[in-house]
Protein backbone atom coordinates (compact mmCIF):
# COMPACT_ATOMS: atom_id res chain seq x y z
CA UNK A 1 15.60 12.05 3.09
CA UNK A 2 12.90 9.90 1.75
CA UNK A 3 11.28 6.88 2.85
CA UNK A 4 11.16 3.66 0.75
CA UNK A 5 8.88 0.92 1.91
CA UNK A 6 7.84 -2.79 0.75
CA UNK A 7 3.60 -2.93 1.77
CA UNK A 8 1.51 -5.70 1.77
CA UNK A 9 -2.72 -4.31 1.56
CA UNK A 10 -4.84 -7.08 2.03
CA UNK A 11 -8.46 -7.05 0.84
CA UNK A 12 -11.62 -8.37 1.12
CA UNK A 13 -11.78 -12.03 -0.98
CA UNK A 14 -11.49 -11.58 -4.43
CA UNK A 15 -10.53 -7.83 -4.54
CA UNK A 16 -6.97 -7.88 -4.85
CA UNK A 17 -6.92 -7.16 -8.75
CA UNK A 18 -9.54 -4.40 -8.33
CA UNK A 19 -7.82 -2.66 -5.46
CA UNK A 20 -4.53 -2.86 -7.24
CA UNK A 21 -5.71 -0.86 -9.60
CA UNK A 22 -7.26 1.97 -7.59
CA UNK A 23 -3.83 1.83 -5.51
CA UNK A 24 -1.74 2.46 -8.72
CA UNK A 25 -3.41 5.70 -9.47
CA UNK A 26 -1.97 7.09 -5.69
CA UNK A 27 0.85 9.33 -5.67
CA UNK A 28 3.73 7.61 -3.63
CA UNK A 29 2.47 3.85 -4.26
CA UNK A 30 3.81 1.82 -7.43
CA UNK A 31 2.07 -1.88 -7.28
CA UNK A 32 4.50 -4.75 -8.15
CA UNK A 33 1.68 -7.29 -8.27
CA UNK A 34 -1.49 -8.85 -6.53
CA UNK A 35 -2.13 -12.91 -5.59
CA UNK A 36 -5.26 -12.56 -7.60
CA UNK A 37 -7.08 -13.19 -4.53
CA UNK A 38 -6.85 -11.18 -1.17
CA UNK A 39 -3.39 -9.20 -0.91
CA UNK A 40 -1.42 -6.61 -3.29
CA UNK A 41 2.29 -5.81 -2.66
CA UNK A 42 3.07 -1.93 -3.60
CA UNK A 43 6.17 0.45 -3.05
CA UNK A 44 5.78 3.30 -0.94
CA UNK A 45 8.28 6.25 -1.36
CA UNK A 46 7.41 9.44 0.85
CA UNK A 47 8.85 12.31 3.17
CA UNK A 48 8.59 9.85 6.46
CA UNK A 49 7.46 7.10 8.73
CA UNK A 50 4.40 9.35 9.33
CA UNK A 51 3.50 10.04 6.15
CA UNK A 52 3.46 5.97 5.32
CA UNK A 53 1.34 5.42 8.72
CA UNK A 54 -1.15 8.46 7.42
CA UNK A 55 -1.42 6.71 4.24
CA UNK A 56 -2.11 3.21 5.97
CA UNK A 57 -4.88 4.89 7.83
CA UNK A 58 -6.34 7.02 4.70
CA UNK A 59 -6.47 3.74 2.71
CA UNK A 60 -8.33 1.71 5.11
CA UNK A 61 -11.26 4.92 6.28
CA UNK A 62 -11.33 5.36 2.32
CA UNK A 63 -11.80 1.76 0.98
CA UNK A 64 -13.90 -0.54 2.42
CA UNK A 65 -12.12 -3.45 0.39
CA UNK A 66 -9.11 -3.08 2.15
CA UNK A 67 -8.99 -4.90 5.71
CA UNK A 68 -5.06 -4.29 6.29
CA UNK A 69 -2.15 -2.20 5.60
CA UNK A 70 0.88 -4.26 6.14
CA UNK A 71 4.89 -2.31 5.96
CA UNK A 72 7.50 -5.55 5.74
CA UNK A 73 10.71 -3.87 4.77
CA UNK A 74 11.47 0.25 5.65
CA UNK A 75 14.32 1.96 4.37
CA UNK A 76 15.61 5.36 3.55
CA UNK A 77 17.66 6.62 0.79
CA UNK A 78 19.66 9.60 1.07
């Protein structure tokens, strides 16, 4: 079964088109777009709930633009 999840990252001011394009080169994350200012909606698709939470913690301890990882819709297909 895999996990399928809407995410909003929010960022530092300004950062959103910068960090949106480090966060397209993760495996798992497809960005659908950025504000141009502060926040970046991506698609998450992994094994689990814990392997989205492990991500939300490895992107904020890895970049110090992002301020918050933010799940709005879960779902699982299969």
């Amino acid at each position: 079964m895999t996990v399928i999840a809407g995410v909003v990252v929010e960022t530092l001011p300004g950062l959103a088109a910068a960090v949106a394009e480090r966060l397209g080169a993760l495996p798992g994350l497809s960005v659908r777009g950025d504000d141009g200012d502060r926040k970046v909606a991506v698609v998450f698709t992994g094994a689990d709930g814990a392997a989205l939470e492990a991500l939300g913690e490895e992107l904020l301890r890895a970049d110090e633009a992002i301020v918050g990882v933010f799940p709005t819709l879960v779902g699982r297909d299969g």
